[in-house]
Protein backbone atom coordinates (compact mmCIF):
# COMPACT_ATOMS: atom_id res chain seq x y z
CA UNK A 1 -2.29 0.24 -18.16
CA UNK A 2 -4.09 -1.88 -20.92
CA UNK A 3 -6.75 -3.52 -22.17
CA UNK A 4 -5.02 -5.44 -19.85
CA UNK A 5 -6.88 -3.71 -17.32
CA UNK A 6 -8.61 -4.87 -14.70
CA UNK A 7 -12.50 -5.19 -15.45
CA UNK A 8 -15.27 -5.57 -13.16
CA UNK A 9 -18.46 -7.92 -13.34
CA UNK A 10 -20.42 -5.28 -14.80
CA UNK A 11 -18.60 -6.30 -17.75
CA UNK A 12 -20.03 -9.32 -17.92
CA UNK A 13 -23.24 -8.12 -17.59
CA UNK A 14 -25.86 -6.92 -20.72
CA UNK A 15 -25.68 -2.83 -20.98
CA UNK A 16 -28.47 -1.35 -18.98
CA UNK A 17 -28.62 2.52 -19.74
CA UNK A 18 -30.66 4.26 -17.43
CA UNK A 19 -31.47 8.17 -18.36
CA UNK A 20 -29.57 9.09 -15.16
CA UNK A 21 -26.32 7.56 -16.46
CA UNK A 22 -26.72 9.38 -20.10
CA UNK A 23 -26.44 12.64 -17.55
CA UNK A 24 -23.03 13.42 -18.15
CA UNK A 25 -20.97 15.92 -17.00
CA UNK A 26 -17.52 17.45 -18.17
CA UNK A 27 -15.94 15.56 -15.44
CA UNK A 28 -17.40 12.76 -15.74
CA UNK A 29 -16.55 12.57 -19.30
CA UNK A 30 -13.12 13.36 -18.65
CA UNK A 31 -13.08 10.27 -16.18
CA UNK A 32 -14.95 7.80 -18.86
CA UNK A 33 -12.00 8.96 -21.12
CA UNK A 34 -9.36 7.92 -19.13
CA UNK A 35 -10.70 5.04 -17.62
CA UNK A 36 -11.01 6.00 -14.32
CA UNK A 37 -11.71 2.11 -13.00
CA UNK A 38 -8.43 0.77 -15.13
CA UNK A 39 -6.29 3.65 -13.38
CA UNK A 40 -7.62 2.78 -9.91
CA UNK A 41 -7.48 -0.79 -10.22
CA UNK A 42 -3.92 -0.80 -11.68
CA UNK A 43 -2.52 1.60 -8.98
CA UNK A 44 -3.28 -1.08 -6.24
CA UNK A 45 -0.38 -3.59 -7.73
CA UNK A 46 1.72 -0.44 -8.50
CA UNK A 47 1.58 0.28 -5.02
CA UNK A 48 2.24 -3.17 -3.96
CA UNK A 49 5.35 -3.23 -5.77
CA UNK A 50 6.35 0.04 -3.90
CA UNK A 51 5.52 -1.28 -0.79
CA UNK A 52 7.07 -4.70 -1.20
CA UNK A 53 10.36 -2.98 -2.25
CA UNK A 54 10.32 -0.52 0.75
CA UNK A 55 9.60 -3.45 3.04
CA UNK A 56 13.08 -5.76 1.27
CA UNK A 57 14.83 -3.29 0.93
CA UNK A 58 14.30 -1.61 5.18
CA UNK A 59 13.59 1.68 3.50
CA UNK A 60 10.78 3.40 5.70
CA UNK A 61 7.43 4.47 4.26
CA UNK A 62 6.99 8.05 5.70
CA UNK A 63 10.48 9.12 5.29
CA UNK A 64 10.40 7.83 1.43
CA UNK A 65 7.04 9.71 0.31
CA UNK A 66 8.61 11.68 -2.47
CA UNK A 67 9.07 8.24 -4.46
CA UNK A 68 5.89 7.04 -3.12
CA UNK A 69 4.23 10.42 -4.46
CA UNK A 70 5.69 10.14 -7.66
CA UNK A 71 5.80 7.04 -8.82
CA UNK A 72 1.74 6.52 -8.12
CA UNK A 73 1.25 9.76 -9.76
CA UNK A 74 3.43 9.33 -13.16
CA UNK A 75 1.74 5.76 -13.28
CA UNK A 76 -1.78 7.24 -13.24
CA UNK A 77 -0.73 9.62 -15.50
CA UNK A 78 0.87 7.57 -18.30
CA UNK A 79 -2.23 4.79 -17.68
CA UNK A 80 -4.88 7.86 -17.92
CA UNK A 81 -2.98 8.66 -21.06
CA UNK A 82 -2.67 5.57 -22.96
CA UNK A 83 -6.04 4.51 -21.88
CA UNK A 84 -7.43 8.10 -23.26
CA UNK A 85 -5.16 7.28 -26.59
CA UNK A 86 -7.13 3.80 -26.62
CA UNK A 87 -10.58 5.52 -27.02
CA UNK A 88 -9.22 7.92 -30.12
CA UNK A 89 -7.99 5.38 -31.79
CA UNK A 90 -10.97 2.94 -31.05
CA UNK A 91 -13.20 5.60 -31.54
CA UNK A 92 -14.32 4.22 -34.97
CA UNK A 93 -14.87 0.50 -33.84
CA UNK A 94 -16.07 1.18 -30.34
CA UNK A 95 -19.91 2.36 -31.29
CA UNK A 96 -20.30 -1.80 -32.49
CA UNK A 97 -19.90 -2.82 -28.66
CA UNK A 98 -22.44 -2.64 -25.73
CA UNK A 99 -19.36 -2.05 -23.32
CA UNK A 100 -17.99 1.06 -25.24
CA UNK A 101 -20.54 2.87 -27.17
CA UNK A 102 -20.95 5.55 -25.15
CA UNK A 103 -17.76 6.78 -24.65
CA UNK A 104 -17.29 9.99 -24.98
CA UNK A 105 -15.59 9.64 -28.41
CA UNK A 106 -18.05 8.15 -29.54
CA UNK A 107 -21.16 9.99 -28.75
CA UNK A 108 -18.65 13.26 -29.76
CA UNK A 109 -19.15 14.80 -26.30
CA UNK A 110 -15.07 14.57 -27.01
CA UNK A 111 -13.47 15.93 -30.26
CA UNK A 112 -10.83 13.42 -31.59
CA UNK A 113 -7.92 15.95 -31.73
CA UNK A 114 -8.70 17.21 -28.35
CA UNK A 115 -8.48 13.33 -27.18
CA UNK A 116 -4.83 12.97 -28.75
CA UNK A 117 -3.56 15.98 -27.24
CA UNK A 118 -4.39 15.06 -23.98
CA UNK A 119 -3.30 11.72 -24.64
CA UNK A 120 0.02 12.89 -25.07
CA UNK A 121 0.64 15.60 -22.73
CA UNK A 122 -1.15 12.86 -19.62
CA UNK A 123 1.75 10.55 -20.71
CA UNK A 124 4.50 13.22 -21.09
CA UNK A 125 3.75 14.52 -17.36
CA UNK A 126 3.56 11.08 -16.60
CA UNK A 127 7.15 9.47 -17.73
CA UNK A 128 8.41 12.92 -16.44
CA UNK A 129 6.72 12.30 -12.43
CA UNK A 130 8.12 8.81 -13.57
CA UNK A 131 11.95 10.27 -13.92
CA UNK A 132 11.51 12.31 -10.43
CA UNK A 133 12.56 9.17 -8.68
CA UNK A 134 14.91 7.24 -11.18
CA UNK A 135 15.48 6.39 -14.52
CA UNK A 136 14.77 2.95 -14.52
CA UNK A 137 11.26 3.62 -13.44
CA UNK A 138 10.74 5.85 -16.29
CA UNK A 139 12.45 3.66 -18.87
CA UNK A 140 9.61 0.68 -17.82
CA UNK A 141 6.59 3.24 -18.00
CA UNK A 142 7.63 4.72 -21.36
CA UNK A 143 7.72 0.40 -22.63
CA UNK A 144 4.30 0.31 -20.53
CA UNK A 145 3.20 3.01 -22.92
CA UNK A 146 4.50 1.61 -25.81
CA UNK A 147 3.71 -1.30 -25.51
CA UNK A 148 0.03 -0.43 -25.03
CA UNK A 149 -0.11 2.36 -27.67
CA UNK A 150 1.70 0.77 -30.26
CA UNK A 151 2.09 -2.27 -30.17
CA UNK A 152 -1.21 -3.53 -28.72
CA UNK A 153 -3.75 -0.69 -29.94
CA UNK A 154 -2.37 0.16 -33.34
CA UNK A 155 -0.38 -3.13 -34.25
CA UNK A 156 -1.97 -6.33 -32.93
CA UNK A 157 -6.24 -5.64 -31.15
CA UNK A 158 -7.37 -5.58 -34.91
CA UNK A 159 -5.34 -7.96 -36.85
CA UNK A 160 -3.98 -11.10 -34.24
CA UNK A 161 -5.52 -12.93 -31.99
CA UNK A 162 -2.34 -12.75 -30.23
CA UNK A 163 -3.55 -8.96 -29.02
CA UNK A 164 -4.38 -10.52 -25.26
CA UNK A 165 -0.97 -11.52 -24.99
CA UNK A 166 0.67 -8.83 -26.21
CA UNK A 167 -1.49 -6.43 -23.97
CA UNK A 168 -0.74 -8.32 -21.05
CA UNK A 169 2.70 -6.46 -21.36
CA UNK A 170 1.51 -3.49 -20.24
CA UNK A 171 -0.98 -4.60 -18.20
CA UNK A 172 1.62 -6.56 -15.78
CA UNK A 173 4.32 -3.48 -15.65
CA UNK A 174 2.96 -1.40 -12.85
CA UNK A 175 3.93 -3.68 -10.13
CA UNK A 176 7.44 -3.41 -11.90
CA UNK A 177 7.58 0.19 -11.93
CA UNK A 178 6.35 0.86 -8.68
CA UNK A 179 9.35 -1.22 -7.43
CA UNK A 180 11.55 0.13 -9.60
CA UNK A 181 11.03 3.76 -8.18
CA UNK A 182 12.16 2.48 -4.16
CA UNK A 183 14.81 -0.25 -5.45
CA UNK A 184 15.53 0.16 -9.81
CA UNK A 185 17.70 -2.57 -9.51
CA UNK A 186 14.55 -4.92 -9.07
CA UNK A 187 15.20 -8.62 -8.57
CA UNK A 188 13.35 -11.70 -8.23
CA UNK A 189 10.35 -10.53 -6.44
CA UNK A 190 9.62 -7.43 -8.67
CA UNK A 191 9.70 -10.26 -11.79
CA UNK A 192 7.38 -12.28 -10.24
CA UNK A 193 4.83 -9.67 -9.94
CA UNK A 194 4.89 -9.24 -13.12
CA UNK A 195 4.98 -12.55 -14.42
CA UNK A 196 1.84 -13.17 -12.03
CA UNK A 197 0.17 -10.04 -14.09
CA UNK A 198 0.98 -11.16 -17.13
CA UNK A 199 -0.20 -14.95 -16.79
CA UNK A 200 -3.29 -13.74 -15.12
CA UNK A 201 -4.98 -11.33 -17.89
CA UNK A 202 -5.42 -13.87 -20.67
CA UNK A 203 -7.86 -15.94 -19.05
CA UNK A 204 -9.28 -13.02 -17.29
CA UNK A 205 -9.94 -11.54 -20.65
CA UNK A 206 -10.70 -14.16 -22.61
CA UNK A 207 -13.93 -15.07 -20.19
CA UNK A 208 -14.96 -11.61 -21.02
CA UNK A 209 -14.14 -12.11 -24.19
CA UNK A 210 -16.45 -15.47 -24.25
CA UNK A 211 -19.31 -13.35 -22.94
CA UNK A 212 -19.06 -10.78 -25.45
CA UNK A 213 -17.85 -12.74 -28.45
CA UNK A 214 -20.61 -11.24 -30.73
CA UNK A 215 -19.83 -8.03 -30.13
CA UNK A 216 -15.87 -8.20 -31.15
CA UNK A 217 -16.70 -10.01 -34.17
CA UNK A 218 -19.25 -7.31 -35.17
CA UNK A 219 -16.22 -5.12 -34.56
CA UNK A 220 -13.71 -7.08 -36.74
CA UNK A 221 -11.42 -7.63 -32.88
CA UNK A 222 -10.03 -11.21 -33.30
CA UNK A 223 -10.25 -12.46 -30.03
CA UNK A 224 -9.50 -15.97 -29.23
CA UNK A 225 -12.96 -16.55 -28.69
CA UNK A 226 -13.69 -15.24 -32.26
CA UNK A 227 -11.47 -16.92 -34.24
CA UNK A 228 -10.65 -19.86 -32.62
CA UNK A 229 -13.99 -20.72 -31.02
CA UNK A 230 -15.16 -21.49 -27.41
CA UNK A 231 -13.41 -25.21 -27.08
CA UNK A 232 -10.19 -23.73 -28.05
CA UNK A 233 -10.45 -21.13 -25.38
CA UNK A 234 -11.71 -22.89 -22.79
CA UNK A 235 -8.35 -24.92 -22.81
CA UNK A 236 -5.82 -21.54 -23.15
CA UNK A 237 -7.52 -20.19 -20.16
CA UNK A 238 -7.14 -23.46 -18.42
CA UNK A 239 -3.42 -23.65 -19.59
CA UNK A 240 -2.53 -19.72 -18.50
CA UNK A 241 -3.86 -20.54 -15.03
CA UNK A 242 -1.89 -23.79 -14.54
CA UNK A 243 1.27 -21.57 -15.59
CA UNK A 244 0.47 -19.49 -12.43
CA UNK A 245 0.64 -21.92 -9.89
CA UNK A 246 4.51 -22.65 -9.74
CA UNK A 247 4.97 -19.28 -9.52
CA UNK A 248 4.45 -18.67 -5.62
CA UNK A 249 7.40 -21.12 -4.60
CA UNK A 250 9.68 -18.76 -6.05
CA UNK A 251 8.25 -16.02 -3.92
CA UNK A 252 9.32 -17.66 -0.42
CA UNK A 253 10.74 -14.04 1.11
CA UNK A 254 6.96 -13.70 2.06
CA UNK A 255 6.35 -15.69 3.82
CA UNK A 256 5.28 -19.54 3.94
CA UNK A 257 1.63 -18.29 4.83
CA UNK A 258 1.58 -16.26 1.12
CA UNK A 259 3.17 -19.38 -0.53
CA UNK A 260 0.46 -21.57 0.98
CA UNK A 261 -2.87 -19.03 0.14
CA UNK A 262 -1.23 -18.20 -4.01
CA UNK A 263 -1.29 -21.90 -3.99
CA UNK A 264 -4.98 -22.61 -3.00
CA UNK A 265 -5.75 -20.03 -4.88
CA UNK A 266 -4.54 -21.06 -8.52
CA UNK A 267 -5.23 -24.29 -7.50
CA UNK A 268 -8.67 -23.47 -7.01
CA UNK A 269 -8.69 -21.76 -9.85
CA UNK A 270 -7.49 -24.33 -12.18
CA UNK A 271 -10.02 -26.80 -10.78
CA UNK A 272 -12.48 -24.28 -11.91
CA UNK A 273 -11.25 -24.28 -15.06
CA UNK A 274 -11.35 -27.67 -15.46
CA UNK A 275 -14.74 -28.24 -14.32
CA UNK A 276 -15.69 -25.95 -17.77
CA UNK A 277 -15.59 -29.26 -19.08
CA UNK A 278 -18.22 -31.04 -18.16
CA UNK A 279 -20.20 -27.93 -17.64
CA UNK A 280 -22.93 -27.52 -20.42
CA UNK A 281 -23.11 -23.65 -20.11
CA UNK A 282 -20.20 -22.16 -21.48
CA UNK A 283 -21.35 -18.91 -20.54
CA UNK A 284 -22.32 -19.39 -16.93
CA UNK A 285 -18.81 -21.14 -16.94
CA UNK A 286 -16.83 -17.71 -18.53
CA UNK A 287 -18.69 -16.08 -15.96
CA UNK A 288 -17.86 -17.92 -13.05
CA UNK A 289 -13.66 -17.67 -13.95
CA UNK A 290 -14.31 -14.03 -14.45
CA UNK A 291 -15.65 -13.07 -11.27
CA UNK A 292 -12.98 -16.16 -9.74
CA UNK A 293 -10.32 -13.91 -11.32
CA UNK A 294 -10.99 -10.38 -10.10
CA UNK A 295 -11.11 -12.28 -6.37
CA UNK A 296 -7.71 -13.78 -7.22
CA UNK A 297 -5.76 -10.38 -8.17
CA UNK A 298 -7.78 -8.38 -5.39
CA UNK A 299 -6.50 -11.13 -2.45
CA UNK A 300 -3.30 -11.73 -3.73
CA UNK A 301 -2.42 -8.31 -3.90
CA UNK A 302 -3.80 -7.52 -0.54
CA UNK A 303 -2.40 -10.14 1.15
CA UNK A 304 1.00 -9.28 0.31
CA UNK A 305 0.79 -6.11 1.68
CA UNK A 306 -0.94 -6.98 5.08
CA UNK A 307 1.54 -10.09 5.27
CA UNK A 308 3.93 -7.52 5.11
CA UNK A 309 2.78 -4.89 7.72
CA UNK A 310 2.36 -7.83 10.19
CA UNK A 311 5.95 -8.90 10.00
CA UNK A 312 6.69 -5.09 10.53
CA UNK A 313 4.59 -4.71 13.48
CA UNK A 314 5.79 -8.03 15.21
């Protein structure tokens, strides 16, 4: 739901513009605006949490699709929304950056005040789909949103280098909500989720952040990277990642073979990170626990949900 999204490695890579992809349509703008690949990315860990909370709680899939309907729906709609707030606000910084100069806000294929109202009327449909199953699950989106909106894009991006952390808020609630809407009085499992979201982003950001350091200091963004310096962040992202790997041993409802696999996996990681030290590239390095990071989130998340569906069929 944030710049605690989920990026892929084209991110890491220099901005090729071919004339083909300066072919826009109306639709296409529409889904640049929104962040299409942020929505998609983030609805695989909101459905996670609704299928882990189905699964605890013996609540059947097919007979439950109202909540499944409407919890995956108000979540892409408040994340469409606050992500389509994030380019009209941005939209005076975000011509400085390779990634985001050509967003439609920028190039004016989108008028600002056309970008705000459908900001807000994305997230109001969104907390409202949110409501259709419980409360609870639209009290968490409408922190999501704020959380992203406020206190993230207009508070802290531009003036702390904090703004990671606090945008890993948002970033880590949709596994939250999408338990919330099957089971809103959560419980351990739900909390790990996010806690796993929100450790993961900061060094999954700051890598990116590495890579493209020039371009948020040309923006006036203090990332860690920018202000602090590459040595500095090399041993937060190191630190974030070691903070992970307790976290599947309180997770043991899934399954010994889950605790084993979210073991090697920040293990692995963390070995990764520490080998940044004695690596001379910094950048080949940031690259490296980028692309190690979108492999992490994609398996882990996976595997809960097959590890799930094979206990059900057996």
């Amino acid at each position: 739901m944030s710049d605690s999204r989920v990026l892929t490695e084209a991110d890491m890579k220099p901005n090729t513009i071919s004339i083909s992809d300066n072919e826009t349509t109306p639709w296409k703008d529409f889904l640049a605006l929104i962040k299409i690949g942020i929505v998609n990315s983030n609805l695989i860990t909101t459905f996670t949490g609704i299928w882990l909370a189905l699964h605890f709680t013996g609540m059947p899939f097919l007979t439950n699709l109202d909540k499944v309907f409407f919890a995956l729906a108000g979540s892409a709609l408040i994340m469409a929304g606050s992500c389509s707030f994030n380019n009209y606000y941005d939209r005076d910084i975000d011509h400085l950056m390779e990634r985001t100069k050509n967003r439609p806000t920028v190039t004016g294929k989108a008028s600002a005040s056309k970008v705000l109202i459908l900001s807000f009327i994305l997230i109001g449909l969104g907390i409202f789909m949110l409501a259709m199953t419980n409360m609870t699950t639209a009290i968490l989106g409408g922190i999501g949103v704020f959380a992203y909106v406020v206190l993230y894009t207009m508070i802290t991006k531009r003036r702390y280098v904090s703004n990671t952390i606090v945008g890993s808020i948002s970033g880590a609630m949709p596994p939250l909500i999408g338990w919330a809407a099957v089971d809103p009085g959560l419980g351990v499992i739900p909390w790990m989720l996010f806690l796993i979201m929100f450790l993961w982003q900061p060094p999954h950001f700051y890598a990116l952040a590495m890579k493209r350091v020039e371009e948020y200091r040309a923006a006036g963004v203090p990332m860690l990277p920018v202000v602090k310096g590459f040595k500095a962040t090399k041993r937060s992202m190191v630190l974030w990642v070691a903070w992970l790997i307790p976290v599947p041993f309180f997770m043991t409802a899934l399954g010994t073979t889950y605790v084993v696999l979210a073991t090697i996996l920040s293990v692995g990681w963390f070995v990764l990170g520490i080998y940044g030290y004695k690596m001379k590239d910094d950048l080949k390095w940031a690259k490296l626990m980028f692309v190690y990071s979108l492999n992490y989130m994609t398996i882990l998340f996976v595997a809960m949900v097959i590890l799930t569906l094979i206990k059900v069929v057996n």
